[in-house]
C-alpha atoms as a PDB file:
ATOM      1  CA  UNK A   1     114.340 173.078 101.789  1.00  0.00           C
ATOM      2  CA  UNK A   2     113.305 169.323 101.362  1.00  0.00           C
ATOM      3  CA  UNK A   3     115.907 168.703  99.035  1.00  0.00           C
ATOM      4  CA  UNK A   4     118.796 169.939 101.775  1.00  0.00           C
ATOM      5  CA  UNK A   5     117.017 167.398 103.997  1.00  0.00           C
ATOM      6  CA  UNK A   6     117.169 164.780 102.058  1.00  0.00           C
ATOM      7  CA  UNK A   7     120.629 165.704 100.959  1.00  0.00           C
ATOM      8  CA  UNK A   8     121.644 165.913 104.463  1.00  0.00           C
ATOM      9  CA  UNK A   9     120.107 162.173 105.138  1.00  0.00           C
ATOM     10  CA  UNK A  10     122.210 160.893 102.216  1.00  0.00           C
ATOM     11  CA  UNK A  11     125.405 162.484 103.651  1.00  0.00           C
ATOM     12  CA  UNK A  12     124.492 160.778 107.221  1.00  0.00           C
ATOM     13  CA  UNK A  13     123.927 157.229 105.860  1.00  0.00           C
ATOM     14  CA  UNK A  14     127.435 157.811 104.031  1.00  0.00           C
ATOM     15  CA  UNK A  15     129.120 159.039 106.899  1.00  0.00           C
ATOM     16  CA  UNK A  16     127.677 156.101 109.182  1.00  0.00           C
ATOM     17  CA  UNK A  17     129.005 153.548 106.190  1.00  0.00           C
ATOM     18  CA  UNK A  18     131.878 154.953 105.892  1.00  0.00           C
ATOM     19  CA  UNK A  19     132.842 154.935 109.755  1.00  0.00           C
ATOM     20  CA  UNK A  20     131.659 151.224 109.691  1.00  0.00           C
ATOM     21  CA  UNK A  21     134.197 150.499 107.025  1.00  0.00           C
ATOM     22  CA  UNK A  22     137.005 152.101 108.675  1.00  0.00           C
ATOM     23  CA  UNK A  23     136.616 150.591 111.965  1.00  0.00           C
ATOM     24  CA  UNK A  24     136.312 146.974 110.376  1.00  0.00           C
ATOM     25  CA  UNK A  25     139.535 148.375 108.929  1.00  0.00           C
ATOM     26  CA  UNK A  26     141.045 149.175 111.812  1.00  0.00           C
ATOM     27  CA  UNK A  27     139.911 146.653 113.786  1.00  0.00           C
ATOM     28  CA  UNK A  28     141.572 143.812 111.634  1.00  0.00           C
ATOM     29  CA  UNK A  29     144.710 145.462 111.388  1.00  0.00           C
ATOM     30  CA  UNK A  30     145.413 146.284 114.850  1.00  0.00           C
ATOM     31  CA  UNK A  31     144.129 142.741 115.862  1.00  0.00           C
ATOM     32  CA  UNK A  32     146.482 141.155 113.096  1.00  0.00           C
ATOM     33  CA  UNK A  33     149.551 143.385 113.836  1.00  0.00           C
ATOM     34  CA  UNK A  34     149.406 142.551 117.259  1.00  0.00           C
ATOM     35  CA  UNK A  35     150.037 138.643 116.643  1.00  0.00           C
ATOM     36  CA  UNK A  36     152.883 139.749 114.827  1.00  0.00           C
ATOM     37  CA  UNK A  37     154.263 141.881 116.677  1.00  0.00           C
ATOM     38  CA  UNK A  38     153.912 139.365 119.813  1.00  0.00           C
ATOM     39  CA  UNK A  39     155.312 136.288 117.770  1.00  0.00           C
ATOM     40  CA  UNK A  40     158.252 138.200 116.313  1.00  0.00           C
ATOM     41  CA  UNK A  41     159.020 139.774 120.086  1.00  0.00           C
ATOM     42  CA  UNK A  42     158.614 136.135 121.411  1.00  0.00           C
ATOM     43  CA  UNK A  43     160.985 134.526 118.406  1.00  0.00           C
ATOM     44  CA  UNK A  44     163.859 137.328 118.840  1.00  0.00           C
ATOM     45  CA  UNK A  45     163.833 136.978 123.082  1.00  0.00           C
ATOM     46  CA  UNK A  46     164.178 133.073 122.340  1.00  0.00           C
ATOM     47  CA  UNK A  47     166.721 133.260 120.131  1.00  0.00           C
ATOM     48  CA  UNK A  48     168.914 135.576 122.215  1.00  0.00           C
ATOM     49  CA  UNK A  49     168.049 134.467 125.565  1.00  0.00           C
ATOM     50  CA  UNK A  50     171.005 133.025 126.690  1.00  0.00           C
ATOM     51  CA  UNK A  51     173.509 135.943 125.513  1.00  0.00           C
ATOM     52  CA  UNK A  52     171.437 140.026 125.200  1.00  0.00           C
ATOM     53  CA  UNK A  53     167.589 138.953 126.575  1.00  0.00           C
ATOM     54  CA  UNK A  54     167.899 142.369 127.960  1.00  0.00           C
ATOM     55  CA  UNK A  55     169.491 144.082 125.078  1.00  0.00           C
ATOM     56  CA  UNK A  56     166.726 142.597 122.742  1.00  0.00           C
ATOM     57  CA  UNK A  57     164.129 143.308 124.881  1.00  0.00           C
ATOM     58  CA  UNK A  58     165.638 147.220 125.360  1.00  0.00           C
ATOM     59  CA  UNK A  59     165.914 147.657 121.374  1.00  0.00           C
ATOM     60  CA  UNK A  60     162.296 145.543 121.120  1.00  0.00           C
ATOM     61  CA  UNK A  61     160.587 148.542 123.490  1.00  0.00           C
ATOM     62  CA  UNK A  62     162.398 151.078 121.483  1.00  0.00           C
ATOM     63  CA  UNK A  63     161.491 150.237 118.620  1.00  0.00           C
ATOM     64  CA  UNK A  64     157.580 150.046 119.283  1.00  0.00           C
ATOM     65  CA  UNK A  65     157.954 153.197 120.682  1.00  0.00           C
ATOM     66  CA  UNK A  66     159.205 154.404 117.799  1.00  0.00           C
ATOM     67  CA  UNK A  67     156.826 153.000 115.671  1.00  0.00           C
ATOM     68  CA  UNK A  68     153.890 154.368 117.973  1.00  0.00           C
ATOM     69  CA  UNK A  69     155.371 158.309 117.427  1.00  0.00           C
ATOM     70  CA  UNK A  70     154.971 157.647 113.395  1.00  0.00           C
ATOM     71  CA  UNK A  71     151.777 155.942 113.607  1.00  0.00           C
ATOM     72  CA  UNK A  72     150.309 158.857 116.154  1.00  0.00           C
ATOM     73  CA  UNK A  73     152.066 161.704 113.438  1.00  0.00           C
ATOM     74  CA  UNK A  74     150.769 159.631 110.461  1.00  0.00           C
ATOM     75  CA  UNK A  75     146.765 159.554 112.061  1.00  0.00           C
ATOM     76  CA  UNK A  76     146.899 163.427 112.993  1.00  0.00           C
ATOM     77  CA  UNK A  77     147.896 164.293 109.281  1.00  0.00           C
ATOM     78  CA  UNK A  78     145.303 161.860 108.023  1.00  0.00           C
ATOM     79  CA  UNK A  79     142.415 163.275 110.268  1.00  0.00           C
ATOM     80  CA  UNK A  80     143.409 167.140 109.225  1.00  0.00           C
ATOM     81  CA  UNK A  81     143.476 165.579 105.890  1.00  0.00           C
ATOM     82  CA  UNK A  82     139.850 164.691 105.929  1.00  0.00           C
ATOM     83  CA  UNK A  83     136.821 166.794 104.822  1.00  0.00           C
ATOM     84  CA  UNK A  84     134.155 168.031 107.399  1.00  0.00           C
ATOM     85  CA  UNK A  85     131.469 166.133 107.714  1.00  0.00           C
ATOM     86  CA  UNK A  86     128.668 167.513 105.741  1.00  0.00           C
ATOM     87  CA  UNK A  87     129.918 169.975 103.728  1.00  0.00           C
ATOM     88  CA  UNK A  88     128.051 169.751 100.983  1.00  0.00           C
ATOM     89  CA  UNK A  89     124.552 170.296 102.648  1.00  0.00           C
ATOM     90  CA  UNK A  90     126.252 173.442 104.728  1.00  0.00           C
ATOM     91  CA  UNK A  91     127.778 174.984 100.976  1.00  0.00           C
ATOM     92  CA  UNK A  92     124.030 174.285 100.009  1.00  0.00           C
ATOM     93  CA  UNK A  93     122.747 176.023 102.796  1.00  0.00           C
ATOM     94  CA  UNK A  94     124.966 178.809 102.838  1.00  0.00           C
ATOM     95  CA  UNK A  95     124.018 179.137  99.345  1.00  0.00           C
ATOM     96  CA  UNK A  96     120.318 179.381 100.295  1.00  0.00           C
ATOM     97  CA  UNK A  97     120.920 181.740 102.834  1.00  0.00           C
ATOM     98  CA  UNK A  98     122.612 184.283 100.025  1.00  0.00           C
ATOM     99  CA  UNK A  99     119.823 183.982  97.739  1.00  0.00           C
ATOM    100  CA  UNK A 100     117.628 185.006 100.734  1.00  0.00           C
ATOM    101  CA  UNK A 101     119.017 187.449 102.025  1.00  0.00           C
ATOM    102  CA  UNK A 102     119.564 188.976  98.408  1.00  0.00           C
ATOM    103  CA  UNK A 103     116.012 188.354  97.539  1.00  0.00           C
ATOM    104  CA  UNK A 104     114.919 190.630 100.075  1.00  0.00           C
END
């Protein structure tokens, strides 16, 4: 049984790591994607301001909104994706549990 603790505290500290990484990750790119998205936006309105401000900005909202669907599709097939947290210390203790129960 101390081995499946200690198992289980290895899979926590590389969960916890893990996380850390990916929100570092994230963090960075959303922060980075929003300057460019912002800039771009601001560049394109300049350019047409004078003759489709309100086309550009129409096709501009449309187009995040687009982009927003994919990225919300892309994350819910990445988190089903993803293994359970843990699972080797449950297939251990499942495991444990069979050689108990067969033992008896």
């Amino acid at each position: 049984m101390h081995d499946r603790i200690e198992l289980l505290a290895v899979e926590i500290q590389e969960e916890k790591h893990r996380l850390v990484q990916i929100l570092i990750w994230v963090g960075a790119i959303m922060f980075l994607s929003f300057l460019v998205v912002v800039f771009a936006s601001l560049v394109l309105v300049a350019i047409y301001w004078d003759t489709n401000r309100v086309a550009v900005v129409s096709g501009l909202a449309g187009t995040y909104l687009a982009a927003l669907v994919a990225v919300v599709v892309a994350f819910q097939r990445f988190m089903r994706r993803q293994s359970k947290p843990f699972s080797a210390t449950l297939a251990e203790l499942k495991e444990d549990r069979a050689c108990m129960q067969t033992s008896n």
